[in-house]
PDB file of N, CA and C in Angstrom:
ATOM      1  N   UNK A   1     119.788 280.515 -66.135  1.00  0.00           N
ATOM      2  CA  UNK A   1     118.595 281.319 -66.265  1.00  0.00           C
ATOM      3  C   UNK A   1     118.791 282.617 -65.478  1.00  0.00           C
ATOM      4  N   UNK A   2     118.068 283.548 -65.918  1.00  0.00           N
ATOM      5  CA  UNK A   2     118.326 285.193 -65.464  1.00  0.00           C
ATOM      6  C   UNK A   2     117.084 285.250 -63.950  1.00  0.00           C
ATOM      7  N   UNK A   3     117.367 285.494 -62.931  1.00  0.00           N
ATOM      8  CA  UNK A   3     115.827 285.583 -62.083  1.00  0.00           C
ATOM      9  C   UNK A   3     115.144 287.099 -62.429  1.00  0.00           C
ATOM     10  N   UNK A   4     114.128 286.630 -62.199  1.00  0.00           N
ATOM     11  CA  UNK A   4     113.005 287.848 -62.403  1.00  0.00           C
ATOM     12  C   UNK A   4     113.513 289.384 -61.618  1.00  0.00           C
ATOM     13  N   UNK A   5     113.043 290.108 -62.268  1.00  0.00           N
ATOM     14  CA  UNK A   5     113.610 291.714 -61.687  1.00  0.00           C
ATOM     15  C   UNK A   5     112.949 291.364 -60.196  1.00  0.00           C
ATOM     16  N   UNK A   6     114.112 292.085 -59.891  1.00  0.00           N
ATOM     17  CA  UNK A   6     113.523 292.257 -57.788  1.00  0.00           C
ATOM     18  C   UNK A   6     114.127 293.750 -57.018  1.00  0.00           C
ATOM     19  N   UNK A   7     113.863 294.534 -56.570  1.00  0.00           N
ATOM     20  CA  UNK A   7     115.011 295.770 -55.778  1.00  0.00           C
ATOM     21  C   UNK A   7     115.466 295.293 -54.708  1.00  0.00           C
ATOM     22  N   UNK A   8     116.694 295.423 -54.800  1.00  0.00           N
ATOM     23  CA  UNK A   8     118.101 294.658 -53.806  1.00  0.00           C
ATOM     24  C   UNK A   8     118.019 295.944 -52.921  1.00  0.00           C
ATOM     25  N   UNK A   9     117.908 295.490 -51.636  1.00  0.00           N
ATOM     26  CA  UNK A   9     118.105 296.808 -50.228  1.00  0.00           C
ATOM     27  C   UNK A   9     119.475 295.792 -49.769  1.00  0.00           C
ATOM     28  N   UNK A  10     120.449 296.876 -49.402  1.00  0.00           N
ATOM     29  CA  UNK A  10     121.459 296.643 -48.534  1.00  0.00           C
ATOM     30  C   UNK A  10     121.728 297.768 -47.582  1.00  0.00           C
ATOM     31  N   UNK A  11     121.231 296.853 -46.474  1.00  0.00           N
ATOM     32  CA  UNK A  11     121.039 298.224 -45.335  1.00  0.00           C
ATOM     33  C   UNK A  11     122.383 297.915 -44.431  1.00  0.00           C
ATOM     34  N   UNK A  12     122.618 298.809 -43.596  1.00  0.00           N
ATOM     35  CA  UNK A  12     123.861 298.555 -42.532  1.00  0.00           C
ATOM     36  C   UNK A  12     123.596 298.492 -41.334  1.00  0.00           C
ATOM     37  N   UNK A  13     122.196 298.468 -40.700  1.00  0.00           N
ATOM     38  CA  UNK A  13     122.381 298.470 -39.509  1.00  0.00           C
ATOM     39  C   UNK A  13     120.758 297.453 -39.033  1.00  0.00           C
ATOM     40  N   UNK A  14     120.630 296.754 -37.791  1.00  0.00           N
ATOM     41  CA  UNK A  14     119.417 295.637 -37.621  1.00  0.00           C
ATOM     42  C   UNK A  14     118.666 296.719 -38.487  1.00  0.00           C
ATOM     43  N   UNK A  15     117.975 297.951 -37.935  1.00  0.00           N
ATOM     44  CA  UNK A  15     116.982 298.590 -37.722  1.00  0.00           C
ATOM     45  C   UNK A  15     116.415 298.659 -39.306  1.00  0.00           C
ATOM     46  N   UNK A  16     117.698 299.236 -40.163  1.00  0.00           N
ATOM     47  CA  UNK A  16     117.204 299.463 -41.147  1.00  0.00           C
ATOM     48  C   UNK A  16     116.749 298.248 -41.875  1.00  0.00           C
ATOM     49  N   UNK A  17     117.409 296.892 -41.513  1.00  0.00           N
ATOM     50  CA  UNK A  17     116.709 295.546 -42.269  1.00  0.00           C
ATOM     51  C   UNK A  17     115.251 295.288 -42.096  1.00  0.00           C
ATOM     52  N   UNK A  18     115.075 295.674 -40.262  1.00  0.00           N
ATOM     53  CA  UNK A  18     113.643 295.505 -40.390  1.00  0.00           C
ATOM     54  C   UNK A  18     112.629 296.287 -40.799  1.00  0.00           C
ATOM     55  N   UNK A  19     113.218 297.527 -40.746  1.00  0.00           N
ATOM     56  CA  UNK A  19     112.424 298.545 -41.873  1.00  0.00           C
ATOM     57  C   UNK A  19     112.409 298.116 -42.839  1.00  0.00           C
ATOM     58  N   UNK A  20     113.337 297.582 -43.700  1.00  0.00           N
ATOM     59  CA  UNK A  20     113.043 296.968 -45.559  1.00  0.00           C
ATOM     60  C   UNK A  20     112.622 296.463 -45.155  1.00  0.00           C
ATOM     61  N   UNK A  21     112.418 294.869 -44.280  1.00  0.00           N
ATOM     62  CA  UNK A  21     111.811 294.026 -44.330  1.00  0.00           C
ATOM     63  C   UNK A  21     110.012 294.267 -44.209  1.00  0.00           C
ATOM     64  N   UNK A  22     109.952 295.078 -43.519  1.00  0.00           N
ATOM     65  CA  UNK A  22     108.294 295.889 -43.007  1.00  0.00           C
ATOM     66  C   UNK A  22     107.728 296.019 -44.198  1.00  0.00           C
ATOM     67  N   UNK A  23     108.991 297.897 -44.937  1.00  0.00           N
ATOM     68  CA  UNK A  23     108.109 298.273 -46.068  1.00  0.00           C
ATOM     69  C   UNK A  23     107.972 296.941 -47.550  1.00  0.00           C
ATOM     70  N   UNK A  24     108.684 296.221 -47.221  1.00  0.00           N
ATOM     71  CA  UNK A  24     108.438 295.242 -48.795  1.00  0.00           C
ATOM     72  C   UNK A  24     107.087 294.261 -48.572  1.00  0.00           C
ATOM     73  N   UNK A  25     107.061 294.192 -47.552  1.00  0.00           N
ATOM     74  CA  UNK A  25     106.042 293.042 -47.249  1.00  0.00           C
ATOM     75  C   UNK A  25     106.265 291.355 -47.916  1.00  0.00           C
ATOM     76  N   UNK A  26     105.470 290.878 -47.597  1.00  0.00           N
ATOM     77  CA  UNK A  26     105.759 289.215 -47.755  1.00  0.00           C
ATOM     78  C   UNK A  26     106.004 288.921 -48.983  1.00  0.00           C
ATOM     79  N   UNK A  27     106.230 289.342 -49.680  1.00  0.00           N
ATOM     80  CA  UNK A  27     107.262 288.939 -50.629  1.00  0.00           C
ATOM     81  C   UNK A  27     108.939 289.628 -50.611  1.00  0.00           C
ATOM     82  N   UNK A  28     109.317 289.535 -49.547  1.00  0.00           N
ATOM     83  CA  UNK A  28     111.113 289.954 -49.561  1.00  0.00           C
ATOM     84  C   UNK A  28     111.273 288.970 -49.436  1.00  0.00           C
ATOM     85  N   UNK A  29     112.539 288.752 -49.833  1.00  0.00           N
ATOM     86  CA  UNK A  29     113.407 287.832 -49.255  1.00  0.00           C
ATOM     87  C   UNK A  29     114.775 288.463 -48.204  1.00  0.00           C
ATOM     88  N   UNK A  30     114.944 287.229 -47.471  1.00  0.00           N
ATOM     89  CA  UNK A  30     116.654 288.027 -46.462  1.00  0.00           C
ATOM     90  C   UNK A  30     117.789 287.213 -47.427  1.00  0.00           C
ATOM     91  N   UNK A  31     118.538 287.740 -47.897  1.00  0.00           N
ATOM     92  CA  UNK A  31     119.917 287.063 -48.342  1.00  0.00           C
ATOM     93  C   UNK A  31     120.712 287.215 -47.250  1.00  0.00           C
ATOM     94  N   UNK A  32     121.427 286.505 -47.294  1.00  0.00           N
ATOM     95  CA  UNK A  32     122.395 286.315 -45.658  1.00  0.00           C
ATOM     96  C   UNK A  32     123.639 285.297 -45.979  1.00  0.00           C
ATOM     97  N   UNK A  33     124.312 285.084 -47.174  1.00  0.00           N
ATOM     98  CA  UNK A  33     124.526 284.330 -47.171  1.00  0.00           C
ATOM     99  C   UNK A  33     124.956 284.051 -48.996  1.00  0.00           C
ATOM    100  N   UNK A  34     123.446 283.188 -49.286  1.00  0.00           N
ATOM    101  CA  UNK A  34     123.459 283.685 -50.581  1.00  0.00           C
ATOM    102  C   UNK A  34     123.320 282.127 -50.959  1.00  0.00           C
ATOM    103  N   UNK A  35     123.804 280.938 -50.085  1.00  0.00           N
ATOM    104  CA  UNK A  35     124.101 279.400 -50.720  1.00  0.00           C
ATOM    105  C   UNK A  35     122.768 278.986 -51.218  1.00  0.00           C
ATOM    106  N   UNK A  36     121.425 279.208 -50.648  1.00  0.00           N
ATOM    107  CA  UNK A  36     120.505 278.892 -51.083  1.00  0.00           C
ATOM    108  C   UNK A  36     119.551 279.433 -51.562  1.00  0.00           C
ATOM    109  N   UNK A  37     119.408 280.794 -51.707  1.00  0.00           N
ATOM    110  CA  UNK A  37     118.707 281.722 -52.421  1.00  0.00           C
ATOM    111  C   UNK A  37     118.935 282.129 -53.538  1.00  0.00           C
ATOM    112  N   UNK A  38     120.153 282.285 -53.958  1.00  0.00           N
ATOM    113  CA  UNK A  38     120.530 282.549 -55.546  1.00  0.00           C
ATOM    114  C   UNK A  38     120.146 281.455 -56.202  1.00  0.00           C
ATOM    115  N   UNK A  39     120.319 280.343 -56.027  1.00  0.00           N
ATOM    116  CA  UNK A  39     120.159 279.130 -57.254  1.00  0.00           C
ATOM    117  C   UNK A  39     118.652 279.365 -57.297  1.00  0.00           C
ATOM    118  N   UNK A  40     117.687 279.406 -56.126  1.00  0.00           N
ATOM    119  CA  UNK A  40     116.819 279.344 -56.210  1.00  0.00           C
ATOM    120  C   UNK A  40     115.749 280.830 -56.853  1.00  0.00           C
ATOM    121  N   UNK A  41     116.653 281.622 -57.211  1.00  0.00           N
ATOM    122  CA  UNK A  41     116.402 282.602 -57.664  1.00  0.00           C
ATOM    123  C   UNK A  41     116.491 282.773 -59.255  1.00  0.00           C
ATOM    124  N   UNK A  42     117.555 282.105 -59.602  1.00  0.00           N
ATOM    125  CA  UNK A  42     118.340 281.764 -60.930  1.00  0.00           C
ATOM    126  C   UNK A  42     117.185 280.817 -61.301  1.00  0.00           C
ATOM    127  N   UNK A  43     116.638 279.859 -60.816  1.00  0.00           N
ATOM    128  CA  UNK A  43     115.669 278.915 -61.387  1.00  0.00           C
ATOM    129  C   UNK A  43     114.447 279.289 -61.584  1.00  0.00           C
ATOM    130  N   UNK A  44     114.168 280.426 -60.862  1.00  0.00           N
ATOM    131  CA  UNK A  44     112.884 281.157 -61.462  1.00  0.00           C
ATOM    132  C   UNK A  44     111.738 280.378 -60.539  1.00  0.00           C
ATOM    133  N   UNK A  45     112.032 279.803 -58.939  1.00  0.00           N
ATOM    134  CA  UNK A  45     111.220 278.922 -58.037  1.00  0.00           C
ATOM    135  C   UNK A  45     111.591 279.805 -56.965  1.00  0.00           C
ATOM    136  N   UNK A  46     111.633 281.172 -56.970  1.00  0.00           N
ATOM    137  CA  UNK A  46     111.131 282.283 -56.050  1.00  0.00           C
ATOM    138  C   UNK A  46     111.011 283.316 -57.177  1.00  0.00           C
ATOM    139  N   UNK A  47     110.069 284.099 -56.789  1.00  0.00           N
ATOM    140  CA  UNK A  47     110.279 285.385 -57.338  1.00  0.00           C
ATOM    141  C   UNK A  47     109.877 286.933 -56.414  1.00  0.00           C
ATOM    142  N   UNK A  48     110.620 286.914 -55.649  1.00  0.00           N
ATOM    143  CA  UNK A  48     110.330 288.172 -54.039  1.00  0.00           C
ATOM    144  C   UNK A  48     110.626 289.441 -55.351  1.00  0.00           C
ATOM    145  N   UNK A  49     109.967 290.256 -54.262  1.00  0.00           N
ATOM    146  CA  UNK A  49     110.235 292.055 -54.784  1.00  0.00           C
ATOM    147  C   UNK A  49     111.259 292.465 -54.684  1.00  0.00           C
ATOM    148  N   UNK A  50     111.313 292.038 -53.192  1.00  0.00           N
ATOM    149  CA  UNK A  50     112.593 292.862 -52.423  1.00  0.00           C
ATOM    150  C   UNK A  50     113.528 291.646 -52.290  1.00  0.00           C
ATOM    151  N   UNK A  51     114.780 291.746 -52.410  1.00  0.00           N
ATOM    152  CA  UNK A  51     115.775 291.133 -51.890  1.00  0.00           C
ATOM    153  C   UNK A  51     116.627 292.079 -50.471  1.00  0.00           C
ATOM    154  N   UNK A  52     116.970 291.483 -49.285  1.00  0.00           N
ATOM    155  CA  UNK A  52     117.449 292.380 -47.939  1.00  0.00           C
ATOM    156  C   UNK A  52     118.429 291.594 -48.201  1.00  0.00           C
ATOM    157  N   UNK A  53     119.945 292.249 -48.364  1.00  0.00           N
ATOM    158  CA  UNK A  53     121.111 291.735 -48.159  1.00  0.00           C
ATOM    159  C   UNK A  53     121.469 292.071 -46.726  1.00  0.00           C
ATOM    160  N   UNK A  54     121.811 291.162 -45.797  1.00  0.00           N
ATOM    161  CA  UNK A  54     122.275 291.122 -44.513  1.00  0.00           C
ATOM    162  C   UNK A  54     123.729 291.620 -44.176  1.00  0.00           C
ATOM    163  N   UNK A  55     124.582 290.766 -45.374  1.00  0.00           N
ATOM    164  CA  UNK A  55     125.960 291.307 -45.573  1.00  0.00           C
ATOM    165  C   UNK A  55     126.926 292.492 -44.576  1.00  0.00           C
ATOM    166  N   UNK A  56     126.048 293.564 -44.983  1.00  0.00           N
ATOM    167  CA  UNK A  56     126.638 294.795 -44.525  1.00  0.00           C
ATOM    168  C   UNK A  56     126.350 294.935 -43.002  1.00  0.00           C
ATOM    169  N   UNK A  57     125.621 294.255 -42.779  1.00  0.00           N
ATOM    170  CA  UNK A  57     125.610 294.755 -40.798  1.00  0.00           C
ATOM    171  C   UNK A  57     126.126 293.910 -40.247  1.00  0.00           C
ATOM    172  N   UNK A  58     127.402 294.479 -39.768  1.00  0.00           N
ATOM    173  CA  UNK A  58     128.440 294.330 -38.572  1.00  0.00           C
ATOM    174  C   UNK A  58     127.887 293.323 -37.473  1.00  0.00           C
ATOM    175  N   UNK A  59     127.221 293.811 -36.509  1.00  0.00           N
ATOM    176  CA  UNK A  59     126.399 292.907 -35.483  1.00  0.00           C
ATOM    177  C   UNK A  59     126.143 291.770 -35.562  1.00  0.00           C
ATOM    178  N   UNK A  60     125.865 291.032 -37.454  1.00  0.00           N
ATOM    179  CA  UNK A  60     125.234 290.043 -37.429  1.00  0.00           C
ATOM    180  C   UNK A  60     126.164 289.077 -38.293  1.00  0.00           C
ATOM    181  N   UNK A  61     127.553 289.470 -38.428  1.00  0.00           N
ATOM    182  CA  UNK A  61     128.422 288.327 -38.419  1.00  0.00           C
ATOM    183  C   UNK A  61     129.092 287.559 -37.509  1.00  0.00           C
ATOM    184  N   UNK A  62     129.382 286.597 -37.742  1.00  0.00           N
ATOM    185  CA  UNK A  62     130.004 285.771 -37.042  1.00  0.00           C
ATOM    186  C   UNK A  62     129.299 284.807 -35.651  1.00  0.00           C
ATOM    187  N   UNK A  63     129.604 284.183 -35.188  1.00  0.00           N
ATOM    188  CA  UNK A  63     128.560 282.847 -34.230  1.00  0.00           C
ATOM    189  C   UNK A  63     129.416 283.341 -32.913  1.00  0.00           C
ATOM    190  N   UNK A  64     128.655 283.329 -31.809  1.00  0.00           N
ATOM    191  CA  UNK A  64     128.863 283.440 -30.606  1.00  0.00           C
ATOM    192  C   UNK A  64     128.246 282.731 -29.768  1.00  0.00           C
ATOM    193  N   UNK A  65     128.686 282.370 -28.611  1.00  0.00           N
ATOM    194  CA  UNK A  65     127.956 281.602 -27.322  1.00  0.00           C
ATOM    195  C   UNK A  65     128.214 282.555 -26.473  1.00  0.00           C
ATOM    196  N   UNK A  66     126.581 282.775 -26.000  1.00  0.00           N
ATOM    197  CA  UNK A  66     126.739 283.459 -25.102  1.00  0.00           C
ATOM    198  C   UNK A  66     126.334 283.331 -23.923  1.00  0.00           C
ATOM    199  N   UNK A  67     126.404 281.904 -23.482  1.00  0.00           N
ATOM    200  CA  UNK A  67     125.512 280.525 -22.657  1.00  0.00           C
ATOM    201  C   UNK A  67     124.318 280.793 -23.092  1.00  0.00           C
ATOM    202  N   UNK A  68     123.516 279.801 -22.084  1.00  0.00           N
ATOM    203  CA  UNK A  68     122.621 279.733 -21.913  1.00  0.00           C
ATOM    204  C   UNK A  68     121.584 280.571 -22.229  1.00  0.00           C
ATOM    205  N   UNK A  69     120.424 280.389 -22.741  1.00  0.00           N
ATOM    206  CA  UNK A  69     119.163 281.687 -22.865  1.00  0.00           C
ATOM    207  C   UNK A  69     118.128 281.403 -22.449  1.00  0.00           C
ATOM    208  N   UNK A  70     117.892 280.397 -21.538  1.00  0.00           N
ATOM    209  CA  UNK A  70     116.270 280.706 -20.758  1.00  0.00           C
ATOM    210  C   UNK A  70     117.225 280.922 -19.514  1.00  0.00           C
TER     211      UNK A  70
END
């Protein structure tokens, strides 16, 4: 199945994600990834405006420990 039209933002840096994320309002979605949002997109059991691809910002790949946080 085809998912419903949506405008894909791929921003490069935090700031600008949370700006898309702001101007779209509660219907964006964050793709980050992609394992569980596409099928569920393809099935026509979401239908967001905005799609925010995470992809492109640097900062927010890869897992780190950075100890403790309280």
């Amino acid at each position: 199945m085809i998912p419903a039209p949506f405008d894909y933002v791929a921003p490069s840096t935090v700031d600008e994600a949370v700006r898309a994320l702001a101007d779209a309002g509660e219907d964006a979605k964050v793709l980050a990834g992609g394992q569980s949002l596409l099928p569920v997109l393809r099935m026509r059991l979401a239908a967001p405006t905005t799609v925010v691809d995470l992809g492109k910002i640097g900062e927010l790949r890869g897992v780190r420990d950075d100890g403790d946080a309280s």
